[in-house]
Protein backbone atom coordinates (compact mmCIF):
# COMPACT_ATOMS: atom_id res chain seq x y z
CA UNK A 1 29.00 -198.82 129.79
CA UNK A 2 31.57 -199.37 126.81
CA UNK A 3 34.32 -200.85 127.03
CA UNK A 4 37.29 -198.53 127.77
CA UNK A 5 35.25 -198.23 131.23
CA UNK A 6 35.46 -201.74 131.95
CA UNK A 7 38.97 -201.88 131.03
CA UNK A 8 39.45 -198.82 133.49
CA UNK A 9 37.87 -200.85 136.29
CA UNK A 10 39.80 -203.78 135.59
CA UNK A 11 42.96 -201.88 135.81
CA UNK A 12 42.27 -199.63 138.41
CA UNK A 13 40.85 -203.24 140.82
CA UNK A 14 44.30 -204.87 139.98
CA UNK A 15 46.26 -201.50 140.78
CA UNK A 16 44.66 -200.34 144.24
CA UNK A 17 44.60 -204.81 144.90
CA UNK A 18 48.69 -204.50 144.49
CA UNK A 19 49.24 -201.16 146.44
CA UNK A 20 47.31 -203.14 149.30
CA UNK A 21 49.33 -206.15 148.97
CA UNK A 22 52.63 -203.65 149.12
CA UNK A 23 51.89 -202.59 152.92
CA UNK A 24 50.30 -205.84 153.98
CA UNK A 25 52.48 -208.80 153.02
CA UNK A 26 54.62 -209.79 155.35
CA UNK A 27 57.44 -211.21 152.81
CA UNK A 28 59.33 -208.29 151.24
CA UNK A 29 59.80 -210.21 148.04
CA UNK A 30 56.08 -210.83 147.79
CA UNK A 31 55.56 -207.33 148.07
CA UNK A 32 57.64 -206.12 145.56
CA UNK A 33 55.97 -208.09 142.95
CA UNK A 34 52.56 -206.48 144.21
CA UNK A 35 54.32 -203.35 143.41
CA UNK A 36 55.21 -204.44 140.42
CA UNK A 37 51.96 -205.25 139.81
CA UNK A 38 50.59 -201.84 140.60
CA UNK A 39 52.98 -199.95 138.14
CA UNK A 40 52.25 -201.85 135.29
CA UNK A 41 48.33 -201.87 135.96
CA UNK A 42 48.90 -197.83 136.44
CA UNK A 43 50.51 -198.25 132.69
CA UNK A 44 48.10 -199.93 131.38
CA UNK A 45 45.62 -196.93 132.90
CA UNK A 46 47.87 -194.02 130.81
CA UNK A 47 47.68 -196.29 128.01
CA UNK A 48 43.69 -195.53 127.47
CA UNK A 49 43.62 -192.22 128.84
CA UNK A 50 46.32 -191.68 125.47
CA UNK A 51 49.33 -190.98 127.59
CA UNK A 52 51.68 -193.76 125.98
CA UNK A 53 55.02 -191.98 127.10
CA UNK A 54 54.65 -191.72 130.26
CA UNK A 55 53.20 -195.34 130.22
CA UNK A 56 55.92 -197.02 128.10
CA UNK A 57 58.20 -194.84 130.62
CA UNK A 58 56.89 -196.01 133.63
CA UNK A 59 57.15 -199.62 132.17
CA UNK A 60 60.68 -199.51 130.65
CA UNK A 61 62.32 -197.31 133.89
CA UNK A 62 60.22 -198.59 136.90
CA UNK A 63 59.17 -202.26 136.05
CA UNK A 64 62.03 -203.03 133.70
CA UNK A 65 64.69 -201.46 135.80
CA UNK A 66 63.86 -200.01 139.51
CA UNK A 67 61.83 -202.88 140.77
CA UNK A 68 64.05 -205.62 139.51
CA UNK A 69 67.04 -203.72 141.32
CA UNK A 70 64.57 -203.77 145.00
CA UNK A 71 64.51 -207.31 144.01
CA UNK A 72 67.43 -208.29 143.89
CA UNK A 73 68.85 -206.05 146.61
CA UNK A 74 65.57 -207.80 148.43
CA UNK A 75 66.62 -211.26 147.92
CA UNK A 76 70.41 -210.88 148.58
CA UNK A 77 69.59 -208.87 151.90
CA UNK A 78 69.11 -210.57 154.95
CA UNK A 79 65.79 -209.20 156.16
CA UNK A 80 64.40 -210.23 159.62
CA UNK A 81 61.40 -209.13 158.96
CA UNK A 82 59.91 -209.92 162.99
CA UNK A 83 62.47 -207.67 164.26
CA UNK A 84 61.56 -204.72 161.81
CA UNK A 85 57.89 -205.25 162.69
CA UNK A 86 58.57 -204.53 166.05
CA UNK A 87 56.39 -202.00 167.46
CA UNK A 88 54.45 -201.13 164.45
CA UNK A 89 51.53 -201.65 166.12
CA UNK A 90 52.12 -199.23 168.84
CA UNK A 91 53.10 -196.50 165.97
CA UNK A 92 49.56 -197.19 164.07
CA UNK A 93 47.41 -194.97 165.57
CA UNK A 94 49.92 -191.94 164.44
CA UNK A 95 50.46 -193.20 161.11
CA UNK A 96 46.50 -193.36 160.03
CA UNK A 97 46.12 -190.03 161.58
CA UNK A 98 48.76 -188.66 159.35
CA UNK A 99 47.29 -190.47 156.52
CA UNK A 100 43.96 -188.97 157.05
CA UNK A 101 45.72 -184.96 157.52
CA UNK A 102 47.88 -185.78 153.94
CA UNK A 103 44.58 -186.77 152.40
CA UNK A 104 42.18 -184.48 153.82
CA UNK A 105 44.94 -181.72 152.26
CA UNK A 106 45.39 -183.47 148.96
CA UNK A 107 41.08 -183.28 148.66
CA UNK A 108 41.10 -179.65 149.54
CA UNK A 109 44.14 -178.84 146.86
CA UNK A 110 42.32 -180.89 144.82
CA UNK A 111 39.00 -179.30 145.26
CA UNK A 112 35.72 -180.92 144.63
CA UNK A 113 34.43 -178.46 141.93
CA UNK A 114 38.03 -178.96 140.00
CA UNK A 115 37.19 -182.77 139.51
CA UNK A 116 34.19 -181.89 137.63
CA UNK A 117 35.51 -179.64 135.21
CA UNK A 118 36.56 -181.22 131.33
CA UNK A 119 40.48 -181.68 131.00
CA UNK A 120 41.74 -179.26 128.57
CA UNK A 121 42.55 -180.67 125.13
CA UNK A 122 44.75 -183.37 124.05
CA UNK A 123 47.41 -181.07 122.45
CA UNK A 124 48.61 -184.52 120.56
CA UNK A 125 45.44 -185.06 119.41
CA UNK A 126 45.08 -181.75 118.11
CA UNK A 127 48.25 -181.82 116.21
CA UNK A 128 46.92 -185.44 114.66
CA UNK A 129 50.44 -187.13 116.42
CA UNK A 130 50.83 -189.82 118.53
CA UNK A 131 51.90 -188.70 122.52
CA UNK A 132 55.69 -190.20 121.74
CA UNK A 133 55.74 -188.15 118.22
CA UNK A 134 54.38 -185.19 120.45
CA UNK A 135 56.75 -185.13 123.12
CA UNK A 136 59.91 -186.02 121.30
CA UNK A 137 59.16 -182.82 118.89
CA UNK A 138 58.06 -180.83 122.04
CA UNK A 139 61.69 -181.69 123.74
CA UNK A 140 64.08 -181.30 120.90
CA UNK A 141 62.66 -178.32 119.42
CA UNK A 142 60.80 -175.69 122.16
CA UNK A 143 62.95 -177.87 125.05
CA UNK A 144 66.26 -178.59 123.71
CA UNK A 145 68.08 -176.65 126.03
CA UNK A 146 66.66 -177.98 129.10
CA UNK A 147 66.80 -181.74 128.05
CA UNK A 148 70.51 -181.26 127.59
CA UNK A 149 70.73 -179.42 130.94
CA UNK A 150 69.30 -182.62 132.66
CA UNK A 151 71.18 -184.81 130.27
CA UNK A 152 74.57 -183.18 131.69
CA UNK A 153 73.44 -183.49 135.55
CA UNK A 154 72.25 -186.83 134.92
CA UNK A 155 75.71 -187.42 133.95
CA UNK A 156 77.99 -185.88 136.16
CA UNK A 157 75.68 -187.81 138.94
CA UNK A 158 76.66 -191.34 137.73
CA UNK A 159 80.16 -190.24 136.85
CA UNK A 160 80.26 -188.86 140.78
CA UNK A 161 78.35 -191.88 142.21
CA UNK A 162 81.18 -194.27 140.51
CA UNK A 163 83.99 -191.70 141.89
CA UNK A 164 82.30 -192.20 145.60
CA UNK A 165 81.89 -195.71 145.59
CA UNK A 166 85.54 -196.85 144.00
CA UNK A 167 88.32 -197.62 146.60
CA UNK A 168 91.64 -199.03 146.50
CA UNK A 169 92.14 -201.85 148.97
CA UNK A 170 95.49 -203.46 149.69
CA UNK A 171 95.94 -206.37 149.45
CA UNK A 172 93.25 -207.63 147.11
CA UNK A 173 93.39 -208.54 143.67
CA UNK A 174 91.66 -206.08 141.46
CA UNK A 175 91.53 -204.52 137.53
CA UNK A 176 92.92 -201.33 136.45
CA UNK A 177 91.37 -200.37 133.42
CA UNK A 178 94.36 -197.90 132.89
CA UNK A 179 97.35 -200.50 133.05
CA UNK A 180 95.12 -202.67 130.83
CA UNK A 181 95.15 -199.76 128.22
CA UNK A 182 98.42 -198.93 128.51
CA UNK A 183 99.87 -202.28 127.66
CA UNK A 184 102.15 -202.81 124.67
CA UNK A 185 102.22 -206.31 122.92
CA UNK A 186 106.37 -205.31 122.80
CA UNK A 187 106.43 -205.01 126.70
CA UNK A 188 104.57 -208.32 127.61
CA UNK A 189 106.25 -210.95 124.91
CA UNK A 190 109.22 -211.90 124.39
CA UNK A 191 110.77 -213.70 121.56
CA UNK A 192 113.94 -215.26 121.67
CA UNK A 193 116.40 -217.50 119.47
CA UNK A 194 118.10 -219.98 120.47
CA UNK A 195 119.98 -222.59 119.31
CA UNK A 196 119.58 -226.33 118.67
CA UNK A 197 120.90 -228.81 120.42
CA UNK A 198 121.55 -231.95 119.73
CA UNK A 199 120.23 -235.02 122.71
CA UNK A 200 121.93 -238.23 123.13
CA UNK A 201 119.50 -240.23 120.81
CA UNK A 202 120.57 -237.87 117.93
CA UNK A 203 117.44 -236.07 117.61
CA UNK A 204 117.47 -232.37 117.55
CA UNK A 205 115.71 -230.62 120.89
C-alpha cells in the first residue's frame, strides 16, 4: 500500500464523515462547515488523481465563495429549526426509498464491468503540461468561441439580476450613481467676495 492510497483513504474518510454530518446536524451553521469540509476533502481527492483545475476550482468558487455566502445568509436568517423538522420523520420512509431507486439507477448507468476498465489517458500528461497549462490552451485556442459565449451569458445574468433586484423607494435616503457623476465642482461651490468691515474694537471682520 503506498502512499497516495493512504492519502486517498484519508480524504475520502474525512469527505463521506462531512457529507454525513451535512444531513445529520441539527444546527444549520454546523452543517455548513461539514460541507465545507467535504468540498475541500473532495479537492484534495482531484489533487492526486492530477485534476488540479477542477480542484483549485472547486476550492476558490465553492469553499472560498458559495459556502461562505450559505453562511452568512445562515447566520443572519432566523432559522427555527424544530418547526422545519416537523414531520420529517413521517416523510422518511419515502425519502430512503427514493434514495435506494436514484442509486440502484446510477449503479446500472454506471455498470459494474465499466468500473473495471483503465481510464483513458491523461491527455495533460501526454502533452508533458500541467492540467491548468492544459485546459487554459484547450479553452483559448480549440474553445475560444464557446468560453466567450458563456462569458457573455454569465454577464448579461448579473447585469439582469442587479436590474431585478434595484427599486426606487420613496421616501428613503439612497445613492444615485448617475447624479454623483454628473456633478460639476462649478455647480456645487460657490465663491464669493465680499467686503471688509470694520467692528467696533477696530479690528477688521
Amino acid at each position: 500500500m503506498n502512499i497516495q492510497l493512504l492519502a486517498f483513504y484519508f480524504f475520502a474518510f474525512f469527505a463521506v464523515l462531512g457529507a454525513l454530518l451535512v444531513i445529520s446536524l441539527r444546527n444549520p451553521v454546523h452543517a455548513v462547515l461539514s460541507l465545507v469540509m467535504t468540498f475541500f476533502s473532495v479537492a484534495c481527492i482531484w489533487m492526486l488523481l492530477d485534476a488540479e483545475f477542477l480542484a483549485l476550482a472547486l476550492i476558490v468558487v465553492y469553499v472560498g465563495a458559495v459556502m461562505v455566502l450559505f453562511l452568512f445568509v445562515v447566520m443572519m436568517l432566523d432559522i427555527k429549526v424544530a418547526a422545519a423538522r416537523d414531520g420529517f420523520i413521517r416523510y422518511l420512509p419515502v425519502g430512503i426509498g427514493v434514495a435506494l431507486i436514484m442509486l440502484a439507477e446510477m449503479i446500472a448507468l454506471i455498470g459494474v464491468r465499466a468500473m473495471q476498465v483503465a481510464p483513458p489517458p491523461n491527455p495533460a500528461t501526454m502533452h508533458g503540461e500541467s492540467n491548468v497549462a492544459w485546459i487554459g490552451q484547450a479553452l483559448y485556442t480549440h474553445y475560444l468561441l464557446p468560453f466567450e459565449v458563456a462569458a457573455v451569458i454569465l454577464t448579461v445574468g448579473i447585469v439582469a439580476a442587479v436590474a431585478l433586484t434595484l427599486r426606487q423607494r420613496t421616501g428613503v435616503r439612497h445613492q444615485s450613481a448617475a447624479q454623483q457623476v454628473a456633478v460639476v465642482a462649478r455647480d456645487r461651490v460657490r465663491l464669493v467676495s465680499m467686503p471688509a468691515e470694520r467692528s467696533d474694537d477696530g479690528a477688521k471682520s
